[in-house]
PDB file of N, CA and C in Angstrom:
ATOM      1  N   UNK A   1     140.318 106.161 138.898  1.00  0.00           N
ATOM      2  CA  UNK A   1     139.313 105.280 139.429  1.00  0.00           C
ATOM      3  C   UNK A   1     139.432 105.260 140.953  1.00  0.00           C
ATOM      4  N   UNK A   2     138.299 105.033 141.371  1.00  0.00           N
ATOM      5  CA  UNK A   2     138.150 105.613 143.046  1.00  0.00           C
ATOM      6  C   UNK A   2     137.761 104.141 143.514  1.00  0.00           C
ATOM      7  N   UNK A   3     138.805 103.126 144.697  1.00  0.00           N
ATOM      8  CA  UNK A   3     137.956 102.313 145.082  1.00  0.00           C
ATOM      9  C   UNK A   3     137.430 102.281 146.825  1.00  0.00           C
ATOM     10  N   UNK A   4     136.104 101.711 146.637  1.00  0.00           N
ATOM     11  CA  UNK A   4     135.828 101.560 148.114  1.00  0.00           C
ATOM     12  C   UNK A   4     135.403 100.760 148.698  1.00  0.00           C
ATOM     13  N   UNK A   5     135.878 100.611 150.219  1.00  0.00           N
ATOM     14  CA  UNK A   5     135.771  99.585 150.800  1.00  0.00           C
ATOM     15  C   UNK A   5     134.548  99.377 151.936  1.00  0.00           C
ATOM     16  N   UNK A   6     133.660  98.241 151.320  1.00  0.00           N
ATOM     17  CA  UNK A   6     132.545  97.928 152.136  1.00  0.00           C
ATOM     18  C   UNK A   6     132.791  97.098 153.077  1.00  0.00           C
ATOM     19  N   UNK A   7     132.313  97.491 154.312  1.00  0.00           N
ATOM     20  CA  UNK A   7     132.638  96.660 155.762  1.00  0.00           C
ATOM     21  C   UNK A   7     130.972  95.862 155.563  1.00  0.00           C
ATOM     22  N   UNK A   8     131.014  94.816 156.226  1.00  0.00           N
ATOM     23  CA  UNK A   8     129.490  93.684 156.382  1.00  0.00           C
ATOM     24  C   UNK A   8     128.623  94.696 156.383  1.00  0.00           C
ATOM     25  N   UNK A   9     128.399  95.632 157.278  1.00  0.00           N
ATOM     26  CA  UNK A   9     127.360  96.402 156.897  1.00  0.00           C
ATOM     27  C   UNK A   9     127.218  97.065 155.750  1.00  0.00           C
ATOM     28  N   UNK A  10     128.062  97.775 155.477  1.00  0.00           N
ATOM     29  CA  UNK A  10     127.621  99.060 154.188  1.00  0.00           C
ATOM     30  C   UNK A  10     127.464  98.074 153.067  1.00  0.00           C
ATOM     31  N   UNK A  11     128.186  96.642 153.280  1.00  0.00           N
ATOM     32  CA  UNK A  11     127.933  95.952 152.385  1.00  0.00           C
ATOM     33  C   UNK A  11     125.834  95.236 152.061  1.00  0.00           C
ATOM     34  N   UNK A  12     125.631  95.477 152.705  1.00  0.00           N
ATOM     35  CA  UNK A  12     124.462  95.055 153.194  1.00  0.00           C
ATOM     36  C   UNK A  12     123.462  96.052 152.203  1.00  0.00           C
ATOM     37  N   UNK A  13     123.852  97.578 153.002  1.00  0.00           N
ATOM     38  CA  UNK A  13     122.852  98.085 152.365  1.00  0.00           C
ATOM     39  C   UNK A  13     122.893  98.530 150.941  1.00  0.00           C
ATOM     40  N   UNK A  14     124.155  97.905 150.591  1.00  0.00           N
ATOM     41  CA  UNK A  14     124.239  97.896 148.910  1.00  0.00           C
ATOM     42  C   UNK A  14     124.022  96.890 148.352  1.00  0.00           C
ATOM     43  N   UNK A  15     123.723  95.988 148.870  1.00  0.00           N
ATOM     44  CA  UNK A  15     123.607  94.491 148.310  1.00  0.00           C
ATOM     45  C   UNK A  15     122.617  94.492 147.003  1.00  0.00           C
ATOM     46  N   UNK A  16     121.189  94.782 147.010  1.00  0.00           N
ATOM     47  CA  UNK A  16     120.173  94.958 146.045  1.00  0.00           C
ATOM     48  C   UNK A  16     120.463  95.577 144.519  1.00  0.00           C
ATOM     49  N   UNK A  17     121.742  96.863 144.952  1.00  0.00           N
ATOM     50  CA  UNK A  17     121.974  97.832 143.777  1.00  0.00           C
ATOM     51  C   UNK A  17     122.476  97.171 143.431  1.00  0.00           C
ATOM     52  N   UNK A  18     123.966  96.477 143.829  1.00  0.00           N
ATOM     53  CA  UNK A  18     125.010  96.088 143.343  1.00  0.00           C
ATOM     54  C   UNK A  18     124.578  94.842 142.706  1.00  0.00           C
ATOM     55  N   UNK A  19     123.547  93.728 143.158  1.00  0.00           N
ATOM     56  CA  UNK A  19     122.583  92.403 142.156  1.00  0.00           C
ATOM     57  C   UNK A  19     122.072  92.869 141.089  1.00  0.00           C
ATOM     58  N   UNK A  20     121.105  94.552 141.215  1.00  0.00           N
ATOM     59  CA  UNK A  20     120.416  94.461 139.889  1.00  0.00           C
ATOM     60  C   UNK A  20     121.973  95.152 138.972  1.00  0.00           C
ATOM     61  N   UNK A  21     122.610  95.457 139.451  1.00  0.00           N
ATOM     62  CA  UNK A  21     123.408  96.270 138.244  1.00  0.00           C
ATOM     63  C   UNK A  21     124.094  94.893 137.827  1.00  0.00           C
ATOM     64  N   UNK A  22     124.793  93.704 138.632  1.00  0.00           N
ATOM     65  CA  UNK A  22     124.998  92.592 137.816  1.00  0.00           C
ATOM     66  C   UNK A  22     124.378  91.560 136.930  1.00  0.00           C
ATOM     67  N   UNK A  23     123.144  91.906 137.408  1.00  0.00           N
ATOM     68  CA  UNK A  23     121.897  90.927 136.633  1.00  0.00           C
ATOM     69  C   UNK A  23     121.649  91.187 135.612  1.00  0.00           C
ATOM     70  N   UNK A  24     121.926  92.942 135.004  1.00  0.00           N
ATOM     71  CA  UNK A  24     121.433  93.907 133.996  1.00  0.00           C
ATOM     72  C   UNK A  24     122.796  93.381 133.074  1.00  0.00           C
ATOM     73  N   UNK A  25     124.120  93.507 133.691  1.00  0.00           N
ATOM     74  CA  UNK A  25     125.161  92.873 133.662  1.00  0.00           C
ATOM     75  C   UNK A  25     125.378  92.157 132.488  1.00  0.00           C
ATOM     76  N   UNK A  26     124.684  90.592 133.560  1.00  0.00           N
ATOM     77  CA  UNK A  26     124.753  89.189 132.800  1.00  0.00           C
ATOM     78  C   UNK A  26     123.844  89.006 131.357  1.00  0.00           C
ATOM     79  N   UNK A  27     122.886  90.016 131.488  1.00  0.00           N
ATOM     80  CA  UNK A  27     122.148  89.676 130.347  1.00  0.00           C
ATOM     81  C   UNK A  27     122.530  90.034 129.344  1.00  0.00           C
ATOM     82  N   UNK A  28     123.308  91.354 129.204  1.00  0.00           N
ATOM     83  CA  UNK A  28     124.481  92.252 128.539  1.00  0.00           C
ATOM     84  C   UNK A  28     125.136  91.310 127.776  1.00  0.00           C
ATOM     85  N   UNK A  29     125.927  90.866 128.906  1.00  0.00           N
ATOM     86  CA  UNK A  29     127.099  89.580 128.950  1.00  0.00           C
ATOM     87  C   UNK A  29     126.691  88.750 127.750  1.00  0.00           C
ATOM     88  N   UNK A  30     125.950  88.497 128.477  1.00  0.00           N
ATOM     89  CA  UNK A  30     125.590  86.825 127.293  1.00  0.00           C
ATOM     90  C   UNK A  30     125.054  87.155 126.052  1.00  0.00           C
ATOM     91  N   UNK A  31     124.251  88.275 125.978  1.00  0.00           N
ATOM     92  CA  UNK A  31     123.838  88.372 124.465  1.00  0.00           C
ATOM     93  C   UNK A  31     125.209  88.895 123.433  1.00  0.00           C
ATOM     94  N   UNK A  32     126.067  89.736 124.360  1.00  0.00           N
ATOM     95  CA  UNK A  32     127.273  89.526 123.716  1.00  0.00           C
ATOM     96  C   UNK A  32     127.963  88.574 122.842  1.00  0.00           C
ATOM     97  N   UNK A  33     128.112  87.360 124.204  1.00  0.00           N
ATOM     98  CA  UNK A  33     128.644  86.248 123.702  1.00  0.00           C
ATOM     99  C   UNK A  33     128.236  85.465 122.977  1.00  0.00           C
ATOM    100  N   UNK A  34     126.756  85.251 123.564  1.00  0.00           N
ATOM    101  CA  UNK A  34     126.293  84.265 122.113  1.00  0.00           C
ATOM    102  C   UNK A  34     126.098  85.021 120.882  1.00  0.00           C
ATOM    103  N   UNK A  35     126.390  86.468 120.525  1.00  0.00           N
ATOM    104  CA  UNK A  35     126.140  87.231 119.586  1.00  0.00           C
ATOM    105  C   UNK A  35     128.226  86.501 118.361  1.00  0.00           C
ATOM    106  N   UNK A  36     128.957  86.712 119.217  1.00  0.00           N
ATOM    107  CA  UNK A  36     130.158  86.852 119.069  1.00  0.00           C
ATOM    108  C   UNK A  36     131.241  85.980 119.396  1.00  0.00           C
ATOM    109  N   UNK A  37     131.139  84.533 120.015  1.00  0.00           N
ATOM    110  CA  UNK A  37     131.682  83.338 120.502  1.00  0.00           C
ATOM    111  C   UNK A  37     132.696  83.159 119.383  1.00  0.00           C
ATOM    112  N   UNK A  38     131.904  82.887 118.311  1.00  0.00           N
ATOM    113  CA  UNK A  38     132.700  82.220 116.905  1.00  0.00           C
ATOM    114  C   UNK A  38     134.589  83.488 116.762  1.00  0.00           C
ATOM    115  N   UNK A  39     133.939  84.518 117.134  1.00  0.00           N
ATOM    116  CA  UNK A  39     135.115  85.665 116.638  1.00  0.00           C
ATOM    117  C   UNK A  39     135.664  85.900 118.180  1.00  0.00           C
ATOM    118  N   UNK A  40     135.804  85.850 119.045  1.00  0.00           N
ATOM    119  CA  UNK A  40     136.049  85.444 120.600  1.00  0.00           C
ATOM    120  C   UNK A  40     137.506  84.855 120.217  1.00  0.00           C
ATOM    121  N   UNK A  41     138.502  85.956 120.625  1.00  0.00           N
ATOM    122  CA  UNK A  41     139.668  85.901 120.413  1.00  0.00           C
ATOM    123  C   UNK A  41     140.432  84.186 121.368  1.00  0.00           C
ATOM    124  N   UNK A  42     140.078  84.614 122.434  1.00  0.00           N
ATOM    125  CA  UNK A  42     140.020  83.648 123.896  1.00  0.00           C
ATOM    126  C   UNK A  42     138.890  83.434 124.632  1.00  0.00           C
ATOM    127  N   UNK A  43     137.970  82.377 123.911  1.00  0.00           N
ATOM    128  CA  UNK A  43     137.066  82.311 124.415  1.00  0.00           C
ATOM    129  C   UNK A  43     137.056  81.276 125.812  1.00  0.00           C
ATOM    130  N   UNK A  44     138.043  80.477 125.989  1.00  0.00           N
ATOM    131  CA  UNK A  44     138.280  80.017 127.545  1.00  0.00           C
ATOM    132  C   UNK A  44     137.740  80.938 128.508  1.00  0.00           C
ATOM    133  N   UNK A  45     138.843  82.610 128.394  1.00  0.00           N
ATOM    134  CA  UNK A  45     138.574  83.642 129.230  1.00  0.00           C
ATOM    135  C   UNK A  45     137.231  84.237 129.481  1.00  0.00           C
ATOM    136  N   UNK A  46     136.872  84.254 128.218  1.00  0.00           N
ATOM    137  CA  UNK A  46     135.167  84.769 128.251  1.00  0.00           C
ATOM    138  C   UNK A  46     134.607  83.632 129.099  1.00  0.00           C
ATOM    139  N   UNK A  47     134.711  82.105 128.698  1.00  0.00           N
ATOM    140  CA  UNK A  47     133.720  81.445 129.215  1.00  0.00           C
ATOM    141  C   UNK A  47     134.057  81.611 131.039  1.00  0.00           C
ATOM    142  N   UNK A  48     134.909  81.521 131.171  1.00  0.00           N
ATOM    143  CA  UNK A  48     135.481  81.968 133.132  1.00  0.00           C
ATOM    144  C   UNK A  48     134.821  83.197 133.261  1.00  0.00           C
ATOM    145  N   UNK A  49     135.299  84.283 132.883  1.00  0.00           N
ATOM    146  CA  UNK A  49     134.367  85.786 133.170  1.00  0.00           C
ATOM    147  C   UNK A  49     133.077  85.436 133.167  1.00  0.00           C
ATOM    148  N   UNK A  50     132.497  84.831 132.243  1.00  0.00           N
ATOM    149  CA  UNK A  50     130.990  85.037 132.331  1.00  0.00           C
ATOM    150  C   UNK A  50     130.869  84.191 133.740  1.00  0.00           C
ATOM    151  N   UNK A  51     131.220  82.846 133.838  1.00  0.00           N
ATOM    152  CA  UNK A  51     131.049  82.069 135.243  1.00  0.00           C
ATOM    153  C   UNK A  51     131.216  83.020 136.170  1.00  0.00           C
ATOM    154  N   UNK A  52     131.969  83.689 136.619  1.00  0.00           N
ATOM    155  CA  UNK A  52     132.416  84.331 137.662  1.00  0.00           C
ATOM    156  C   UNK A  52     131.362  85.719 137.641  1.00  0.00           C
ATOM    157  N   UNK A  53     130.598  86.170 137.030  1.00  0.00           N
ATOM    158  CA  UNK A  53     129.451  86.738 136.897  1.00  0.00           C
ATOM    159  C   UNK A  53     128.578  86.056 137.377  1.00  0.00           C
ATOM    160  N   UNK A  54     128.516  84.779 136.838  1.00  0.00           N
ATOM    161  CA  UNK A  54     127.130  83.560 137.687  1.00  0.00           C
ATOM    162  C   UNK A  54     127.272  83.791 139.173  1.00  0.00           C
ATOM    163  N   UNK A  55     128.943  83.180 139.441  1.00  0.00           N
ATOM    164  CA  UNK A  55     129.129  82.519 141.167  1.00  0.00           C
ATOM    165  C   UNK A  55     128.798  84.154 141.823  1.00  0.00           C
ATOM    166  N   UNK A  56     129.111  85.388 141.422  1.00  0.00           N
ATOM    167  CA  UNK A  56     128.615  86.651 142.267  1.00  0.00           C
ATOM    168  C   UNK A  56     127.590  86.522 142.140  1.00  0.00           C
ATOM    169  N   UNK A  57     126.757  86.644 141.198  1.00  0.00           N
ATOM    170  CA  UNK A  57     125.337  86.574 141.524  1.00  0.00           C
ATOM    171  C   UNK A  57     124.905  85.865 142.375  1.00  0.00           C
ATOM    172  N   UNK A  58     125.162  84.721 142.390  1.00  0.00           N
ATOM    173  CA  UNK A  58     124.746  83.872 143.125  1.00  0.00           C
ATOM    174  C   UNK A  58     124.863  84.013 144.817  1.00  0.00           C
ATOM    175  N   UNK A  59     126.257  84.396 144.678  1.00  0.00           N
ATOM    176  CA  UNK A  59     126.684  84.795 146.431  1.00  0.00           C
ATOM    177  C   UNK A  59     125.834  86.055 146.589  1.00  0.00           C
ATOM    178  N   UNK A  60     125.598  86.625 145.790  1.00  0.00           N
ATOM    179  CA  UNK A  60     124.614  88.117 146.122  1.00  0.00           C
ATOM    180  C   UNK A  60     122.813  87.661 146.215  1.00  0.00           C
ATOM    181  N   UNK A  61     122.557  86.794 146.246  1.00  0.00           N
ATOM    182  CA  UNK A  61     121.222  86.219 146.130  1.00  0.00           C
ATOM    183  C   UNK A  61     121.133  85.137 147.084  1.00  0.00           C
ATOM    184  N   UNK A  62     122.358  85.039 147.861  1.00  0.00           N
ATOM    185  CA  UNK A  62     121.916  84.189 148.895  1.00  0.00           C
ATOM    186  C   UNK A  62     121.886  84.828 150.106  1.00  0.00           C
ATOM    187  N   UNK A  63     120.677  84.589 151.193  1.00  0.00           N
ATOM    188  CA  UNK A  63     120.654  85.073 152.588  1.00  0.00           C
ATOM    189  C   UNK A  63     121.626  84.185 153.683  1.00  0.00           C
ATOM    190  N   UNK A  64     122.160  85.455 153.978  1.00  0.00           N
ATOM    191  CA  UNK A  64     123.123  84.939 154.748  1.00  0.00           C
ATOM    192  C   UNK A  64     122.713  85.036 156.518  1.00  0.00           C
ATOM    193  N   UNK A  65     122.943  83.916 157.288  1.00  0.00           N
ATOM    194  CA  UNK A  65     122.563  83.644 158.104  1.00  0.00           C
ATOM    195  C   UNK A  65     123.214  84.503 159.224  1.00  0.00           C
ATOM    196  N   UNK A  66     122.355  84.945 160.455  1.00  0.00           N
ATOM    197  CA  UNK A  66     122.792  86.344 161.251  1.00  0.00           C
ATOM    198  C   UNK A  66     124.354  85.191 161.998  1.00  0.00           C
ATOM    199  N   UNK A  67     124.279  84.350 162.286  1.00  0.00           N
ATOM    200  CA  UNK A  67     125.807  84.065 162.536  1.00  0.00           C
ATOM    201  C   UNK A  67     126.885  84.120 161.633  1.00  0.00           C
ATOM    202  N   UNK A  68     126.723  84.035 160.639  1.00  0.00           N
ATOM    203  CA  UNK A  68     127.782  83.851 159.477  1.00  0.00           C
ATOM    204  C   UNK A  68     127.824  85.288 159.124  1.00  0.00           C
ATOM    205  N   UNK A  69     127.161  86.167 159.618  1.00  0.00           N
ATOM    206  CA  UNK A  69     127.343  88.142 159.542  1.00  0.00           C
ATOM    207  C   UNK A  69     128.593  88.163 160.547  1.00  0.00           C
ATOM    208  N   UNK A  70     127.626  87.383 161.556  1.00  0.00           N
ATOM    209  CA  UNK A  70     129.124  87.886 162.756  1.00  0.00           C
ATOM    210  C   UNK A  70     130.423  86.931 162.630  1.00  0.00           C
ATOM    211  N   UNK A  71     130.625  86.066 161.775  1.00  0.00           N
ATOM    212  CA  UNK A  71     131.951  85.564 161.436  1.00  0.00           C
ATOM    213  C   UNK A  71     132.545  86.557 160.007  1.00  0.00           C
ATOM    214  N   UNK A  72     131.658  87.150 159.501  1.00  0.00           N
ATOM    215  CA  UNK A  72     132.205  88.212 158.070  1.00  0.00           C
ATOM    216  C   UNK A  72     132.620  89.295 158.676  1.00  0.00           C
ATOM    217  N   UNK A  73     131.821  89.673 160.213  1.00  0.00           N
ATOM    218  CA  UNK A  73     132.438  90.852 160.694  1.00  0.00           C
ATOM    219  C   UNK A  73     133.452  90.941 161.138  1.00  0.00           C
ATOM    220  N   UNK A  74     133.686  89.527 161.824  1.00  0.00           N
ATOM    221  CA  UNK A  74     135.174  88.943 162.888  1.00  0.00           C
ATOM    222  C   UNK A  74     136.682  89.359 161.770  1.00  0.00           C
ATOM    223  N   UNK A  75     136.137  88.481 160.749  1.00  0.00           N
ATOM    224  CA  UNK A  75     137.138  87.690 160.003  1.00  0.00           C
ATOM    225  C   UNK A  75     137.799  88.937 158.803  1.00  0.00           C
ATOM    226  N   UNK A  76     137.235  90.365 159.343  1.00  0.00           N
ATOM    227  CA  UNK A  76     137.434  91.303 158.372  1.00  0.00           C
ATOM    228  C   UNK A  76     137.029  91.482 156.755  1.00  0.00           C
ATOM    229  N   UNK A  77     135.139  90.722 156.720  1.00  0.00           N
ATOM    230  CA  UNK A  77     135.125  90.918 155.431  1.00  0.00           C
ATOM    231  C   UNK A  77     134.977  92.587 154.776  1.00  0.00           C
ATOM    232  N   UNK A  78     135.633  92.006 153.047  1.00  0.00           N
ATOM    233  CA  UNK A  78     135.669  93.349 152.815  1.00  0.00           C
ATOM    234  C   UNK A  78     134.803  93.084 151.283  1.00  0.00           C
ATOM    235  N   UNK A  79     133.960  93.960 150.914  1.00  0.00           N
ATOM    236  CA  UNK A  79     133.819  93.850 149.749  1.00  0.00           C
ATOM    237  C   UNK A  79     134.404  95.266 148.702  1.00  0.00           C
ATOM    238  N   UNK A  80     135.095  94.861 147.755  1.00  0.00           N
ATOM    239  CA  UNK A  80     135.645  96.240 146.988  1.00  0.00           C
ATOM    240  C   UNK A  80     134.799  96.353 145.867  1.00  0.00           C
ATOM    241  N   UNK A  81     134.268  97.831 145.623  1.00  0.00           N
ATOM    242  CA  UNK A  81     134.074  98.489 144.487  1.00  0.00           C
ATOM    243  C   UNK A  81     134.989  99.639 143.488  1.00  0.00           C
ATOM    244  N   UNK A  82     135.373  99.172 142.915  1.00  0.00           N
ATOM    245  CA  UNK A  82     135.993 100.500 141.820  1.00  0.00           C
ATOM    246  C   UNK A  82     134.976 100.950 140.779  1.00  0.00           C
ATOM    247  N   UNK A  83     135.113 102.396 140.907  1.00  0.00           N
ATOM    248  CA  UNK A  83     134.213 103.186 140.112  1.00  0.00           C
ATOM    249  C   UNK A  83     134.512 104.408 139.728  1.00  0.00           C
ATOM    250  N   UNK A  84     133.941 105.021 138.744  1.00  0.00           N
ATOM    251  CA  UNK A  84     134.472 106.460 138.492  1.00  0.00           C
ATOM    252  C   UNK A  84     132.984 106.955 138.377  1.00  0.00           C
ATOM    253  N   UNK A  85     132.589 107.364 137.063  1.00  0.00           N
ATOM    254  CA  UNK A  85     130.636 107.653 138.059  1.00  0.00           C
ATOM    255  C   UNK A  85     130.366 106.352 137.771  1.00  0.00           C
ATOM    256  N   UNK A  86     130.176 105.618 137.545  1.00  0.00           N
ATOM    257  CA  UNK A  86     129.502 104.325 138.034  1.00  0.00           C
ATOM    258  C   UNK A  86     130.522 102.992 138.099  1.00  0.00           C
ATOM    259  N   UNK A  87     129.584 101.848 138.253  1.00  0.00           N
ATOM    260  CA  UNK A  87     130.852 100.646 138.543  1.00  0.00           C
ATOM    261  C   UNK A  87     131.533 100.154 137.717  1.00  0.00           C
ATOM    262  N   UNK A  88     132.674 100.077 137.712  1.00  0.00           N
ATOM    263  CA  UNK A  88     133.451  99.414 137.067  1.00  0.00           C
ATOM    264  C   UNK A  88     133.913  97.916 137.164  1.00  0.00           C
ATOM    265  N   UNK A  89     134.065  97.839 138.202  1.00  0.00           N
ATOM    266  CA  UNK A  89     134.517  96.325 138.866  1.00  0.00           C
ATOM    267  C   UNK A  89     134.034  96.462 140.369  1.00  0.00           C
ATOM    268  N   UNK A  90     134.356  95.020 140.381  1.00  0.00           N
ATOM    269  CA  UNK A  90     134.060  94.290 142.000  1.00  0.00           C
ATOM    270  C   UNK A  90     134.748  93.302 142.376  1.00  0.00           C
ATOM    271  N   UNK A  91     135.292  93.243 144.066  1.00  0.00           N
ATOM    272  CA  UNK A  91     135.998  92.152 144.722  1.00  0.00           C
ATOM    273  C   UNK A  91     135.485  91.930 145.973  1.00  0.00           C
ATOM    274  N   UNK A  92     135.654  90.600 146.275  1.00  0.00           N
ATOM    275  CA  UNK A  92     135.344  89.810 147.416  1.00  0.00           C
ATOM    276  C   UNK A  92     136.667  89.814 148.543  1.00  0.00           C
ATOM    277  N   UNK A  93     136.832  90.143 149.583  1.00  0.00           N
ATOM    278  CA  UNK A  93     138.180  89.432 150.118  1.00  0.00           C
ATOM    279  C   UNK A  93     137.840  89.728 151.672  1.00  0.00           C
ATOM    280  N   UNK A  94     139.029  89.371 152.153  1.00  0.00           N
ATOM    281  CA  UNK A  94     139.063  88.962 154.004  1.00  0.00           C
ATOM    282  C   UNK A  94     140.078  89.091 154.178  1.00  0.00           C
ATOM    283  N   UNK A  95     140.073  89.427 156.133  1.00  0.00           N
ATOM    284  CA  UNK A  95     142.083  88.891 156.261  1.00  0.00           C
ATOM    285  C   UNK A  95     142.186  90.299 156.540  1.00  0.00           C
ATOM    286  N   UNK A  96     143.350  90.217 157.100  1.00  0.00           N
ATOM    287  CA  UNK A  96     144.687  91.156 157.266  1.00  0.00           C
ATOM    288  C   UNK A  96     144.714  92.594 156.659  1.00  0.00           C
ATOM    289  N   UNK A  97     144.937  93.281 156.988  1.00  0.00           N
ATOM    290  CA  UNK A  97     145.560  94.160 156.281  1.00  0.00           C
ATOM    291  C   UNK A  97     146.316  93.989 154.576  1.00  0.00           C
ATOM    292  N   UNK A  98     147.302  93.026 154.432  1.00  0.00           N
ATOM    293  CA  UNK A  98     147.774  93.250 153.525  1.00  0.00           C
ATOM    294  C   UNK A  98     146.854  92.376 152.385  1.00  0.00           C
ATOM    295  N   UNK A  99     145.953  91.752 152.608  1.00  0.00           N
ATOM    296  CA  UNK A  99     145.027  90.936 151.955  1.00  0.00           C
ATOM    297  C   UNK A  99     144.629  92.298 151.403  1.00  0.00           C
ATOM    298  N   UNK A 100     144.120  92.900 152.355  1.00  0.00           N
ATOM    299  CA  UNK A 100     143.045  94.345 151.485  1.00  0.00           C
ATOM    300  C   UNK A 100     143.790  95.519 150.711  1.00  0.00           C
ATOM    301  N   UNK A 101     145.726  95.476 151.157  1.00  0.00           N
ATOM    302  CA  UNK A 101     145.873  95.967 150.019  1.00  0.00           C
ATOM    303  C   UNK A 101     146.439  95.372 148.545  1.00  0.00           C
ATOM    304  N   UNK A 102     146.394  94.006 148.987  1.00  0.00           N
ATOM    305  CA  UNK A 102     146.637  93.315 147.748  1.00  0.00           C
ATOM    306  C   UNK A 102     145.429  93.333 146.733  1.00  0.00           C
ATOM    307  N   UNK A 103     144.042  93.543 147.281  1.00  0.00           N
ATOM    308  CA  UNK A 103     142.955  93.517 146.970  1.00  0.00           C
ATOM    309  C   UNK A 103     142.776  94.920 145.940  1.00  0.00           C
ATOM    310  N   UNK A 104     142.552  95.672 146.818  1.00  0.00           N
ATOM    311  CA  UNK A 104     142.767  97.240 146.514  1.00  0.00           C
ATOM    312  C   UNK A 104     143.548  98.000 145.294  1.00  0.00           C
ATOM    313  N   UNK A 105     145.092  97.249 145.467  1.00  0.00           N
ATOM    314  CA  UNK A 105     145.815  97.615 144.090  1.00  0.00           C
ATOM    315  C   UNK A 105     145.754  96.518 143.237  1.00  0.00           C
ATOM    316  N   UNK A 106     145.094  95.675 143.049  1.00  0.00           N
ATOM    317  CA  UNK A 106     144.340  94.559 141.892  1.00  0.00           C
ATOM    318  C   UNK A 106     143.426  95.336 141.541  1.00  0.00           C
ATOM    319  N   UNK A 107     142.689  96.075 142.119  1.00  0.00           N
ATOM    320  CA  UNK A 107     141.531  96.491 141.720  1.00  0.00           C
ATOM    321  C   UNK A 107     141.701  97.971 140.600  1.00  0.00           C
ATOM    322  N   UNK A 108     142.990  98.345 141.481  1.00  0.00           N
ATOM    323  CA  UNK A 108     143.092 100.293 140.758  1.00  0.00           C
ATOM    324  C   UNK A 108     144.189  99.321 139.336  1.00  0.00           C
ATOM    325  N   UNK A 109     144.741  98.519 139.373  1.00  0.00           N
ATOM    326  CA  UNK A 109     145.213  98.536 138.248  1.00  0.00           C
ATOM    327  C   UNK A 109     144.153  97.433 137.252  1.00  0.00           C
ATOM    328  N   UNK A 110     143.289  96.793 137.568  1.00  0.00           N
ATOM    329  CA  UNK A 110     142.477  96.643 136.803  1.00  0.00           C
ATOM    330  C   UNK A 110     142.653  94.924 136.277  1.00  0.00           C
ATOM    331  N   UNK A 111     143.189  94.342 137.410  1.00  0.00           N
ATOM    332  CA  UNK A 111     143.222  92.833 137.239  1.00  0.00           C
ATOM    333  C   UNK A 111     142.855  92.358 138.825  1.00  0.00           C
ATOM    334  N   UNK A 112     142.705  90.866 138.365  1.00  0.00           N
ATOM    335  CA  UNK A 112     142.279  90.118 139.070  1.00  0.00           C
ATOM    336  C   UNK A 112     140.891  90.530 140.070  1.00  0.00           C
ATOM    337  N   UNK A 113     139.788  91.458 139.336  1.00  0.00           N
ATOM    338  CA  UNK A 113     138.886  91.208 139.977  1.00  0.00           C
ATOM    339  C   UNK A 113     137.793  91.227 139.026  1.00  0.00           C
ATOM    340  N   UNK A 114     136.696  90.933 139.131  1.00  0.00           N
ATOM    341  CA  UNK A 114     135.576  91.474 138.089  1.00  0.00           C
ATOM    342  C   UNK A 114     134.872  92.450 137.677  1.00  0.00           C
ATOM    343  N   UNK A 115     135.992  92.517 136.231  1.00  0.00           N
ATOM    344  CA  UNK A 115     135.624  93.904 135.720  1.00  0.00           C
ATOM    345  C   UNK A 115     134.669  93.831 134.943  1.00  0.00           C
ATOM    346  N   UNK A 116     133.468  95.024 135.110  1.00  0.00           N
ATOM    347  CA  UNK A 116     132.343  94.808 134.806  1.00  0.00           C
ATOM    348  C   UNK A 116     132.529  95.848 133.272  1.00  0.00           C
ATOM    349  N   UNK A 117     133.582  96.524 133.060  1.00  0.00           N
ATOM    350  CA  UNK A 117     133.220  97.599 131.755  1.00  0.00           C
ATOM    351  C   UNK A 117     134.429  97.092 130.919  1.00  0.00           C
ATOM    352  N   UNK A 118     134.031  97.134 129.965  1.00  0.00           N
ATOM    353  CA  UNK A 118     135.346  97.236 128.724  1.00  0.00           C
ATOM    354  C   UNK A 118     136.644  97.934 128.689  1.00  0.00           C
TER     355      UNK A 118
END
């Protein structure tokens, strides 16, 4: 799995793909769950995953104001994608250097971010 790192811009001009592929996502998601809740080994976890599908969407559907670009640019935002041909997961993060590789190897081993495939 290959991950990469979006700076404010490149993040930008992926913004649209990366909403409809979560939106296509959530609808996935949920017919899942309400298909399968009852047999939902840990359904706590499901019910958090699916939220955390909402709160991205949501941060991906909001316009962000041209000052608050130039505090994402300051503040080192990063957005991560892991993918092999298509997406697998996604992360949000900021900070330092070691923020992004704490980020980075969460991501290649396949926790703590939102994994979008089975």
């Amino acid at each position: 799995m290959k991950v990469r790192k979006l700076n404010y811009p490149q993040f930008k001009l992926e913004k649209q793909k990366i909403l409809s592929l979560m939106r296509e996502w959530q609808k996935t998601a949920n017919e899942f769950f309400e298909q399968n809740y009852s047999r939902l080994s840990n359904s706590d976890l499901h019910y958090h995953w699916r939220e955390s599908v909402r709160d991205m969407i949501i941060f991906l559907e909001k316009d962000i104001p041209e000052n608050d670009e130039r505090n994402f640019e300051k503040n080192d935002f990063a957005f991560f994608i892991a993918e092999d041909d298509d997406i697998q997961g996604i992360a949000l993060g900021s900070g330092p250097t070691p923020i992004e590789a704490t980020l980075t190897n969460s991501l290649e081993s396949g926790a703590h971010f939102l994994k979008l495939k089975r």
